[in-house]
Protein backbone atom coordinates (compact mmCIF):
# COMPACT_ATOMS: atom_id res chain seq x y z
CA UNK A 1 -72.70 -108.70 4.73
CA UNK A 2 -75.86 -109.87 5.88
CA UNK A 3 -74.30 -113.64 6.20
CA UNK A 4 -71.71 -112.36 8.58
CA UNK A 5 -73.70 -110.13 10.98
CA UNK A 6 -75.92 -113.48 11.49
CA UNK A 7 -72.79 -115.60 12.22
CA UNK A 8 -71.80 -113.50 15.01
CA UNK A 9 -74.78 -113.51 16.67
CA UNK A 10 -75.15 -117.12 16.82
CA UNK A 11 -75.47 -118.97 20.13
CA UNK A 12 -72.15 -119.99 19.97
CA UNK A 13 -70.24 -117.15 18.73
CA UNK A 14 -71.76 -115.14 22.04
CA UNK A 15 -71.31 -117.62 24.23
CA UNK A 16 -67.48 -117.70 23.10
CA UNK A 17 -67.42 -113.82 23.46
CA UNK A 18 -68.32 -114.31 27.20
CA UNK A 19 -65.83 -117.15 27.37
CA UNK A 20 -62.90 -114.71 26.23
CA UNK A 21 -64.04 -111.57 27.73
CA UNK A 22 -63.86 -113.14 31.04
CA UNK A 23 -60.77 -115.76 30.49
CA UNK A 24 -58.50 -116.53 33.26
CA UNK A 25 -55.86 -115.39 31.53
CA UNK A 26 -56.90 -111.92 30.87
CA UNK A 27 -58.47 -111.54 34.57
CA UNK A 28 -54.61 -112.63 35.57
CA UNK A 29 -53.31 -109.86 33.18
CA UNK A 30 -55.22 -107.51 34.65
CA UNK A 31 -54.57 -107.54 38.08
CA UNK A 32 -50.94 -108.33 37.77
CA UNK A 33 -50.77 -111.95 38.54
CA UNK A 34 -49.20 -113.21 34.85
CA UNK A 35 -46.56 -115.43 35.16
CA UNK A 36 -43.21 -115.23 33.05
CA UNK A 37 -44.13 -118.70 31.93
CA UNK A 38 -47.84 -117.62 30.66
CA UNK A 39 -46.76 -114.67 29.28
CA UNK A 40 -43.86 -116.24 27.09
CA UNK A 41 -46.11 -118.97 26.14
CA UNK A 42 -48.46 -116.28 24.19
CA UNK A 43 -45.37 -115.28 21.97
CA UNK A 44 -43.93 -118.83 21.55
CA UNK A 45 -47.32 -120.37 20.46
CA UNK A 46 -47.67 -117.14 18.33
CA UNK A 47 -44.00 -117.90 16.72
CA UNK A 48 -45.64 -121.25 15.62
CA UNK A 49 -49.24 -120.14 14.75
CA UNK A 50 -48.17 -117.21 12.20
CA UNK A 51 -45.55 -119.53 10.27
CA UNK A 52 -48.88 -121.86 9.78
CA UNK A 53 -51.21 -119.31 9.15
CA UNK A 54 -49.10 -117.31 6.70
CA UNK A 55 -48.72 -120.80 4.49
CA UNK A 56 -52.34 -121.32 4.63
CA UNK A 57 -53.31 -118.10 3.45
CA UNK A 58 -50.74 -118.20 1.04
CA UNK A 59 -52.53 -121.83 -0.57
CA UNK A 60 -55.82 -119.76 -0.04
CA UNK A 61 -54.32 -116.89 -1.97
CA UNK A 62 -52.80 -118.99 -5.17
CA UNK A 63 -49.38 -118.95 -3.51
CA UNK A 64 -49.00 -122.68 -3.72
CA UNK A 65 -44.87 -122.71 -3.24
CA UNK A 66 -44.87 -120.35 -0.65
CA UNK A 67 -43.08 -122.61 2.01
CA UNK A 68 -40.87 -120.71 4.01
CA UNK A 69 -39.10 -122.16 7.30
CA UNK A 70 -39.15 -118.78 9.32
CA UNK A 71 -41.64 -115.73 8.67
CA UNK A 72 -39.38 -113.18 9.47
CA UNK A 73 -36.96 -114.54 6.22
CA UNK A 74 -40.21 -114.77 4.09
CA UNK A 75 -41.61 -111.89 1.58
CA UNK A 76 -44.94 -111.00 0.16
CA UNK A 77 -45.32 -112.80 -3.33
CA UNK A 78 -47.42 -110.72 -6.00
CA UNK A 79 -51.08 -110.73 -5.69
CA UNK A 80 -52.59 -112.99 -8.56
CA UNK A 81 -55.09 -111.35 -10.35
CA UNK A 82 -57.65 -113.15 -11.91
CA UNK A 83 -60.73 -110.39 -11.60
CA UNK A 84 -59.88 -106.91 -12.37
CA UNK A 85 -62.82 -105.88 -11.06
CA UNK A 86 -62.42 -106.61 -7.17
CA UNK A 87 -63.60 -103.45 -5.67
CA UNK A 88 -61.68 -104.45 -2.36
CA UNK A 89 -58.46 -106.21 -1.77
CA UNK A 90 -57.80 -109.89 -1.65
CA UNK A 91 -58.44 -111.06 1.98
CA UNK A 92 -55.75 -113.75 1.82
CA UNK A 93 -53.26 -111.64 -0.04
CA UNK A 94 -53.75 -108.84 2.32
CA UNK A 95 -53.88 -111.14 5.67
CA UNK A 96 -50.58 -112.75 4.18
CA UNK A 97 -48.95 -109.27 4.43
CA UNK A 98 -50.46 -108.84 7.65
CA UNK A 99 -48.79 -111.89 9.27
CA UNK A 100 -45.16 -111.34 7.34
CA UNK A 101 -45.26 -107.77 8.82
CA UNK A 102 -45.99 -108.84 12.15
CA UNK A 103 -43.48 -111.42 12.40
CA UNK A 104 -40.87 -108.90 13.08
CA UNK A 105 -43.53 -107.06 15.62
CA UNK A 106 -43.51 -110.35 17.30
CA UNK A 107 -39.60 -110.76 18.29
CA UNK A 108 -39.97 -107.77 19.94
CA UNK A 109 -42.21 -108.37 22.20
CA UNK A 110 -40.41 -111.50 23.01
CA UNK A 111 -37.01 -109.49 23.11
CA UNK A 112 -38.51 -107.89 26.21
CA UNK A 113 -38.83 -111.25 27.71
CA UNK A 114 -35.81 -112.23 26.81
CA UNK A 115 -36.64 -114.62 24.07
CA UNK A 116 -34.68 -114.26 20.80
CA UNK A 117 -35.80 -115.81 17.63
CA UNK A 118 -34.26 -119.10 18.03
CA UNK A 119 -35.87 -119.61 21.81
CA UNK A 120 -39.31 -119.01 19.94
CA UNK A 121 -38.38 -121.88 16.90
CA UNK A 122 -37.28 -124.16 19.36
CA UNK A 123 -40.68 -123.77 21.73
CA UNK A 124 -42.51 -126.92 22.16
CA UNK A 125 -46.20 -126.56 20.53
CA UNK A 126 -49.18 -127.08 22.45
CA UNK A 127 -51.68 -129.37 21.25
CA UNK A 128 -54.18 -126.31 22.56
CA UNK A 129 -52.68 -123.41 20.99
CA UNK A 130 -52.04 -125.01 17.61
CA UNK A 131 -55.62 -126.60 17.30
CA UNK A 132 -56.39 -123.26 15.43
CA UNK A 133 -53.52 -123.04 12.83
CA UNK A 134 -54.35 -126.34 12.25
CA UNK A 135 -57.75 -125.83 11.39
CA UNK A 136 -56.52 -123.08 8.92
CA UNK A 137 -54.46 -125.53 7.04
CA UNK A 138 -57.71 -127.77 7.32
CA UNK A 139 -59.59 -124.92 5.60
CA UNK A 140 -56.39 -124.33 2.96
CA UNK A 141 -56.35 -127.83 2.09
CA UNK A 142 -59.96 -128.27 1.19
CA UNK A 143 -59.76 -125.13 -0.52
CA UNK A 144 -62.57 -123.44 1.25
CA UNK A 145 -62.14 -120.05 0.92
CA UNK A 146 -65.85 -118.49 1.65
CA UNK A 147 -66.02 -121.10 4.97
CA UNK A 148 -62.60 -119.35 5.99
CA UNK A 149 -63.43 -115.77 5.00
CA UNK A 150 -66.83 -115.91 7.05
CA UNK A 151 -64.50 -117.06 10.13
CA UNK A 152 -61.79 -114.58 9.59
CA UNK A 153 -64.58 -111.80 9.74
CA UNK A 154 -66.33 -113.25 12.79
CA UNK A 155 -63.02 -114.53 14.69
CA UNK A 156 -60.33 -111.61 13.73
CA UNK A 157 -63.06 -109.34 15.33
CA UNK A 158 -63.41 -111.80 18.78
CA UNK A 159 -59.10 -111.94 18.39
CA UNK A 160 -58.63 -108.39 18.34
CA UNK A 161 -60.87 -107.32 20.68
CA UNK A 162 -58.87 -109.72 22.94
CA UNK A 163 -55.49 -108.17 21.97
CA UNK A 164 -56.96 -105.00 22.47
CA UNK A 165 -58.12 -105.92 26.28
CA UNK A 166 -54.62 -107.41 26.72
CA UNK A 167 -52.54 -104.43 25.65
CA UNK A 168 -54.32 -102.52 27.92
CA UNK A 169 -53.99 -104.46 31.16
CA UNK A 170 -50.24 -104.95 30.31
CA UNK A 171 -49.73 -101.07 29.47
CA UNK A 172 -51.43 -100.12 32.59
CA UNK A 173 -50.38 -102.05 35.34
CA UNK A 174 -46.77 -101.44 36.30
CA UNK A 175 -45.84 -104.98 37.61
CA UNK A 176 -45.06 -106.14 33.88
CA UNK A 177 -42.54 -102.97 33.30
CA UNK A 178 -43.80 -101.43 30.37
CA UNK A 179 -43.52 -97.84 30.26
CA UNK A 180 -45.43 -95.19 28.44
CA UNK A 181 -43.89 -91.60 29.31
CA UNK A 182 -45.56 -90.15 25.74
CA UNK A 183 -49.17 -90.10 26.32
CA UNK A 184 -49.03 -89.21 22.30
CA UNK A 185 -47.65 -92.75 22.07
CA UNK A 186 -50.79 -95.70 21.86
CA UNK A 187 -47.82 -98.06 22.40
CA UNK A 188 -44.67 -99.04 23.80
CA UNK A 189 -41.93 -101.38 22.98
CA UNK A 190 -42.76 -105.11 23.45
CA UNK A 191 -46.31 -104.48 22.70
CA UNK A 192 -46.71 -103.57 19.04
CA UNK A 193 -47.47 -106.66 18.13
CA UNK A 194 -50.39 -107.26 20.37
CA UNK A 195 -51.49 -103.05 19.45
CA UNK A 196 -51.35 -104.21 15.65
CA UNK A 197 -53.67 -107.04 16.19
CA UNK A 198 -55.65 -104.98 18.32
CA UNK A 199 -56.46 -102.37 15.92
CA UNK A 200 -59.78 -103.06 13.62
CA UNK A 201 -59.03 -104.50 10.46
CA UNK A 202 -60.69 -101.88 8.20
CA UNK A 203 -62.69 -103.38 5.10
CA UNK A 204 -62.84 -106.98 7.07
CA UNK A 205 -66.07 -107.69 6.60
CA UNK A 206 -66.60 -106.38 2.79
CA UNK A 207 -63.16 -108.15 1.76
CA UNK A 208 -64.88 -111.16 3.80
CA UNK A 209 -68.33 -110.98 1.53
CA UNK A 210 -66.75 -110.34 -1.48
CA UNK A 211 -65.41 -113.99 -1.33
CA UNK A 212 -68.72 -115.85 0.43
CA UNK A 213 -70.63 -114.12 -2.48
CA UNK A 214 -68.53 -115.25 -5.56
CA UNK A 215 -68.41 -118.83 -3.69
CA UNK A 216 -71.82 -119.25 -3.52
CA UNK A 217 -71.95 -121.69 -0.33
CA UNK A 218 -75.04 -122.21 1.65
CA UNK A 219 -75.07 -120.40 4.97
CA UNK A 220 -75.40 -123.76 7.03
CA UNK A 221 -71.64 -124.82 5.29
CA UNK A 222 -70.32 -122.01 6.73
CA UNK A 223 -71.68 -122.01 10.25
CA UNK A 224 -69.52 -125.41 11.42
CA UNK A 225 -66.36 -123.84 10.07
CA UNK A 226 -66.79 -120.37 11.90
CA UNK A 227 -67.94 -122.23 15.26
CA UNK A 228 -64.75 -124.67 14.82
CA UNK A 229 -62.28 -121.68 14.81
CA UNK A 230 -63.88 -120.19 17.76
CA UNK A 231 -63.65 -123.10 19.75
CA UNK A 232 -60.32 -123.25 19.36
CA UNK A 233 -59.71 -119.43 19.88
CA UNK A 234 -60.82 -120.68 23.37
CA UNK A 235 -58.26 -123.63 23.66
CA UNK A 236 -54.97 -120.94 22.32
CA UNK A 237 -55.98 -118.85 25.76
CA UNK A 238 -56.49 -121.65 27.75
CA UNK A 239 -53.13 -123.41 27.05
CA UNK A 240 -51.03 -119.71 27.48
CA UNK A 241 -53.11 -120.17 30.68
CA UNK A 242 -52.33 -123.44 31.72
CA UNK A 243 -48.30 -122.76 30.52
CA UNK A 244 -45.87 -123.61 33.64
């Protein structure tokens, strides 16, 4: 795990921590100022992004006719096994599941701005938002599964930690309606989705290793790949930003 502690503290990966920790639109969450527009933008270009990602970590995964035209319709497929002795699970398999169980978390929290399912399928992409999922099916075509598991465990950490700043500031300030009368709750509908990606993923980084090791790719391969998908972690905020 040596590999990934050295990709995220690379130049770039703390410049684009800075770059996310002080976004625009997470300043604008937290002092109230979000528009309708910027804050239905996050779920439509989500709606788009997860569909992509789920295929691409299916192809990562063996799943090679998973092809499904919604998420929320879709179902795990089996793991395929071909080492019994994994001492951790699959990091496709199990980020598959991840993205098929928070489809459903997703529609809620664009139920509460009054987006249904078909709203979200119909949402224009942005060139911005889907530069990432796009990248992912890069990674999925090309079959490089250590390049994407060494960005998964440096950008699902920079990605949650920004889910986890945005829950808050929408939780807390009472402008965006959300209502928490159960301080035992951590949550509140319309927000699940954003408080499941928030919450560390545990085993990331030795799910991540166990694949860079039985790759056996140079670190340099992996370093373009990781600083790709952070640049365009930057460009998904800026366009729910920029969203009118």
């Amino acid at each position: 795990m040596e590999i990934i502690q050295k990709l995220r503290n690379e130049q770039f990966n703390i410049e684009t921590t800075q770059k996310l920790t002080s976004h625009p639109y997470l300043v604008a969450a937290k002092n109230g100022s979000l528009t309708m527009a910027q804050r239905r933008a996050f779920v439509q270009q989500q709606y788009h992004i997860q569909l992509s990602d789920a295929k691409s970590f299916a192809v990562l995964a063996g799943h090679l006719e998973f092809n499904p035209k919604k998420l929320t319709d879709a179902t795990v497929p089996n793991e395929i096994v071909n080492d019994t002795s994994l001492s951790v699970p699959n990091l496709y398999q199990f980020l598959l599941g991840g993205e098929i169980y928070a489809s459903e978390l997703l529609l809620k929290c664009a139920s509460v701005l009054n987006q249904t399912e078909d709203d979200l399928c119909k949402s224009p992409m942005n060139a911005k938002a889907q530069g990432y999922p796009s990248y992912w099916a890069r990674l999925a075509l090309s079959k490089s599964k250590a390049a994407g598991a060494a960005a998964c465990a440096v950008n699902f950490q920079a990605w949650g930690h920004m889910c986890h700043l945005l829950h808050e500031a929408l939780l807390n300030n009472k402008v965006y309606g959300y209502k928490n009368d159960n301080d035992d709750v951590d949550t509140v509908e319309g927000l699940e989705f954003i408080k499941f990606f928030a919450t560390p993923i545990e085993n990331l980084d030795e799910m991540a290793a166990d694949i860079i090791e039985k790759e056996n790719v140079s670190y340099d391969e992996l370093v373009p790949h990781v600083r790709m998908l952070q640049e365009y972690e930057v460009l998904f905020w800026d366009a729910c930003y920029e969203a009118k």
